[in-house]
Protein backbone atom coordinates (compact mmCIF):
# COMPACT_ATOMS: atom_id res chain seq x y z
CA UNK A 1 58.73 17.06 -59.29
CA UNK A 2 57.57 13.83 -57.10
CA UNK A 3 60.26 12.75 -54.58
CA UNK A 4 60.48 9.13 -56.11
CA UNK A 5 62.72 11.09 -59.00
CA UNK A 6 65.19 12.03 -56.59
CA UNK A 7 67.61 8.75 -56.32
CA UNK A 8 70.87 8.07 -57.96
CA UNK A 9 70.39 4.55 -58.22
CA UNK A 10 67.27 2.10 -58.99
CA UNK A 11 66.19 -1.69 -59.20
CA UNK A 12 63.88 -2.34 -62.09
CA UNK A 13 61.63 -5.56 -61.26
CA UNK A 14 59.15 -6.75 -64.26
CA UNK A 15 56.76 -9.33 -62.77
CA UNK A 16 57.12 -12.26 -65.18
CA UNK A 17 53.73 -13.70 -65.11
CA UNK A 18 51.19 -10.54 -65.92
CA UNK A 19 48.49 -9.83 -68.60
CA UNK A 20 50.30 -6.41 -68.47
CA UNK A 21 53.70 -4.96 -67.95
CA UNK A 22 54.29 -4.94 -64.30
CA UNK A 23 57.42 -3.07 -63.30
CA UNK A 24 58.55 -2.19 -59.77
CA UNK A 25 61.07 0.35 -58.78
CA UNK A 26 62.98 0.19 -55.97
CA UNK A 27 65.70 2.55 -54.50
CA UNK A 28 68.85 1.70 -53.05
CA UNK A 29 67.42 1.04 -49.45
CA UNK A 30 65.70 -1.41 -51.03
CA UNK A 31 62.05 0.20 -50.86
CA UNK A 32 59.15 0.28 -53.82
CA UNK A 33 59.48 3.74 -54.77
CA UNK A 34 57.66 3.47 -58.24
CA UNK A 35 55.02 1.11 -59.97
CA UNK A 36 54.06 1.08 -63.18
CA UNK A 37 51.44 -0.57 -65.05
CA UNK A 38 50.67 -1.03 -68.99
CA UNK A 39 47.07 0.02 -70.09
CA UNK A 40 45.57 -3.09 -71.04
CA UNK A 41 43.48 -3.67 -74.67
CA UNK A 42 44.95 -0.48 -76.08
CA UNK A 43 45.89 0.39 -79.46
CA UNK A 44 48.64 2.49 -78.64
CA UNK A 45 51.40 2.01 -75.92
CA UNK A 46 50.16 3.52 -72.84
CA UNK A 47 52.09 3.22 -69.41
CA UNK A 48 51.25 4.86 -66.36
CA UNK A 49 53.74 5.41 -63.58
CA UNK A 50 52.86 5.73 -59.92
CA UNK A 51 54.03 6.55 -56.42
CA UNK A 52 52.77 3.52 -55.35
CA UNK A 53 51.46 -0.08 -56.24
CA UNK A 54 48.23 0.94 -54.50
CA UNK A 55 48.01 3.13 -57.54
CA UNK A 56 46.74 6.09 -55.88
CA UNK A 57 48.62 8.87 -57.62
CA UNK A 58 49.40 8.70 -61.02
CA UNK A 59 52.71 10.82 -61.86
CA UNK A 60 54.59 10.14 -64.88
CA UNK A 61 52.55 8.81 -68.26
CA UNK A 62 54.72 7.42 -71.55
CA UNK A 63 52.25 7.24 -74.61
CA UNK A 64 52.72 6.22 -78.27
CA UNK A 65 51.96 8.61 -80.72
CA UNK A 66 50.96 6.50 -83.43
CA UNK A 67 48.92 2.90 -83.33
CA UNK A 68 51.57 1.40 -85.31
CA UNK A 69 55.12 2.56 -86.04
CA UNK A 70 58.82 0.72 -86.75
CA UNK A 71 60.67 4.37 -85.22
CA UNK A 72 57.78 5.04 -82.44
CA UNK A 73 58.24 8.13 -80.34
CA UNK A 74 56.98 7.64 -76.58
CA UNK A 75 55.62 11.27 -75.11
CA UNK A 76 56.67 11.50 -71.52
CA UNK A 77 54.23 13.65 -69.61
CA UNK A 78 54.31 14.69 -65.82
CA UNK A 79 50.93 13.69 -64.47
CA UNK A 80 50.97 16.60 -61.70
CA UNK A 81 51.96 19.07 -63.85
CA UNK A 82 50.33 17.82 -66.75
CA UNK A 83 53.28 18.89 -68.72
CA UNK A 84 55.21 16.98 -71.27
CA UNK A 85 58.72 16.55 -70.12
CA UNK A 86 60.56 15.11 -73.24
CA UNK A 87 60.19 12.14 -75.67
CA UNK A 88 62.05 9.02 -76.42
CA UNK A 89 62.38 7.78 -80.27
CA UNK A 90 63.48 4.50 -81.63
CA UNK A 91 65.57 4.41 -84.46
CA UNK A 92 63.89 1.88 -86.12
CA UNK A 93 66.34 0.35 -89.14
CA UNK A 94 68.95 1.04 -86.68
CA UNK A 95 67.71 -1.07 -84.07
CA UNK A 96 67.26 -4.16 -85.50
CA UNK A 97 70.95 -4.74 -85.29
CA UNK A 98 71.46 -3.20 -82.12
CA UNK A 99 69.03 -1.13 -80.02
CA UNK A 100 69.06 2.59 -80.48
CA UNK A 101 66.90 5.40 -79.20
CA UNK A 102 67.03 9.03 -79.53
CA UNK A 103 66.23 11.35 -76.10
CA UNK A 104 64.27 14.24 -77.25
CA UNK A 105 63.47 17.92 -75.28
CA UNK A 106 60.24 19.19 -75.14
CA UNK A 107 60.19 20.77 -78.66
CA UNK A 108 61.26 17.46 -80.16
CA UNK A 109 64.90 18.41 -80.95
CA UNK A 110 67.23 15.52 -80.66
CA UNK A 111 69.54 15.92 -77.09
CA UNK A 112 70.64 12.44 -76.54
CA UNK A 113 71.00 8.67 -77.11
CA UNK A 114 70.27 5.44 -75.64
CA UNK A 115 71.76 2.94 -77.25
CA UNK A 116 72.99 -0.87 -76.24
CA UNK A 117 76.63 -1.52 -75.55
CA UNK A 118 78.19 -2.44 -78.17
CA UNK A 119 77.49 -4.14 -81.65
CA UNK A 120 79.05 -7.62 -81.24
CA UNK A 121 77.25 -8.03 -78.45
CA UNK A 122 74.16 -6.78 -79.39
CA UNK A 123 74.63 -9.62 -82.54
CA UNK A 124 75.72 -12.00 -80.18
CA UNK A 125 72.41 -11.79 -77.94
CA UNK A 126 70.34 -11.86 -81.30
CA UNK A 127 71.86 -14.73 -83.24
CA UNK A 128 72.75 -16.74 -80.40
CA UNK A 129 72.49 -17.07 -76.96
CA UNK A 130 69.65 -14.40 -76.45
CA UNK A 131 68.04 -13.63 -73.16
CA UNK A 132 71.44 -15.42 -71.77
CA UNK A 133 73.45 -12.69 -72.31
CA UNK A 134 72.03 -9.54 -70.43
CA UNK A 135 71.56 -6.25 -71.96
CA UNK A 136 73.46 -3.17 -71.34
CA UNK A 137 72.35 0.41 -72.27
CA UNK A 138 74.11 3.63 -71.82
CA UNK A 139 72.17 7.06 -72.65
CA UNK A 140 74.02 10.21 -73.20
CA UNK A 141 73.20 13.93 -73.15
CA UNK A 142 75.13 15.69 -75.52
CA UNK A 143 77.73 13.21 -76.35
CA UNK A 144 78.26 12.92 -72.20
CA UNK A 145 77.45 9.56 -70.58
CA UNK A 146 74.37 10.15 -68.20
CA UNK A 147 73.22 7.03 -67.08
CA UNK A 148 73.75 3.24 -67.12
CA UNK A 149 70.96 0.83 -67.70
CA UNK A 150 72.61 -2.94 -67.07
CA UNK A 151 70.07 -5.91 -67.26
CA UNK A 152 71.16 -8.49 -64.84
CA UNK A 153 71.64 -12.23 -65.37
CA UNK A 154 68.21 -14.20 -64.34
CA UNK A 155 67.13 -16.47 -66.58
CA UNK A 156 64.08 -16.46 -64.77
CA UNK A 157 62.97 -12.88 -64.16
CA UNK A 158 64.38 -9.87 -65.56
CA UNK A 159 66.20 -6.77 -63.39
CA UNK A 160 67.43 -3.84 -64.44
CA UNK A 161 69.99 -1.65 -62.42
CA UNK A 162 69.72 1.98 -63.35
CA UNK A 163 72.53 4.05 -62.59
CA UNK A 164 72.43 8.25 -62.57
CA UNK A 165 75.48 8.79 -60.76
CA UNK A 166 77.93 9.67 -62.82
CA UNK A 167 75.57 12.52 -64.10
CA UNK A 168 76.75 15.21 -61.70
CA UNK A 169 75.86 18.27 -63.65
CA UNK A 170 72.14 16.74 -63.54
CA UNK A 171 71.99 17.08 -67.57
CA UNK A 172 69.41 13.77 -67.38
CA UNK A 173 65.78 14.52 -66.11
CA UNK A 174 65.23 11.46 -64.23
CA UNK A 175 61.52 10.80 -65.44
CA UNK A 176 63.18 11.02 -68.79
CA UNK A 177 65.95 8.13 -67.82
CA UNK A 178 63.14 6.02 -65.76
CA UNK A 179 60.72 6.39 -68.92
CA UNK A 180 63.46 4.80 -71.46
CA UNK A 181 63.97 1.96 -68.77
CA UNK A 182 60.32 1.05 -68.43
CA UNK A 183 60.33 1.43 -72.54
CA UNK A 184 63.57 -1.04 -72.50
CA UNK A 185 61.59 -3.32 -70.43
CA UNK A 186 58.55 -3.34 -72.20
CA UNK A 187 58.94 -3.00 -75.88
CA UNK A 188 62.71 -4.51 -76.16
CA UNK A 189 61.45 -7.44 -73.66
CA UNK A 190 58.71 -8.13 -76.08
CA UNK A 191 61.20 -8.93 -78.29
CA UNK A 192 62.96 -11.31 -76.40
């Protein structure tokens, strides 16, 4: 696995003016660890992760299975290895109230959630105030809290901290949690 999965912590950046999704990863010495890029003019979703903004090595790749689809599943695929690590679906129905993805394995069997805080504020941001109200995402492995994914207040540009720490028994592949936070960014931010 690439060293840039190896951090507790991250800072999520999506440049705000972009044809494509821009994101940025930074870890908590504040240096660009990861860059990732939407394919542009493409009928499915397909994001590329690298090492650097230089984009010299590819290693991570989130893809949509189907052109079109209200619960999408996102393959996650290790660009070194070339093999898939897992797959995020949205529960579509389920997320139009409040935003809810399932965390697959590698066989497609259902190991965790990612889902947004907590119902009245998930309303709150959709009926109301929207974008003022930052989002807040936790994603659990086997009922166990694995990660935090907390939007922060900018009405201007949107950051995301991402927070592994509290998984100490390492249940959470990293590429998995960093592909649902590029997916949050991209796909929920369309929506916003």
């Amino acid at each position: 696995m690439h060293t840039s999965f190896q951090f507790n912590q991250y800072l999520l950046k999506r440049q705000v003016f972009a044809l494509t999704g821009k994101l940025r990863f930074y870890n908590p010495q504040g240096e660009l660890v990861l860059f990732s890029e939407q394919k542009m003019f493409k009928l499915r979703e397909d994001i590329r992760v690298f090492a650097d903004e230089q984009k010299t090595q590819q290693i991570l790749s989130i893809k949509a299975r189907q052109i079109v689809d209200f619960s999408a599943a996102y393959d996650v695929v290790d660009s070194l290895s070339g093999e898939k690590v897992g797959a995020l679906r949205r529960k579509g129905l389920k997320s139009i109230l409040r935003d809810e993805w399932e965390v697959l394995d590698v066989n497609d069997a259902v190991i965790g959630l990612l889902f947004e805080d907590s119902m009245p504020l998930a309303m709150l941001r959709r009926l109301v105030v929207g974008s003022l109200l930052p989002q807040n995402y936790d994603l659990t492995i086997n009922n166990q809290r694995v990660a935090d994914l907390k939007q922060r207040f900018n009405p201007f540009r949107y950051d995301m901290d991402i927070d592994f720490s509290m998984d100490t028994a390492q249940k959470l592949d990293r590429r998995i949690g960093l592909a649902a936070a590029i997916l949050l960014a991209i796909i929920e931010g369309r929506q916003s």
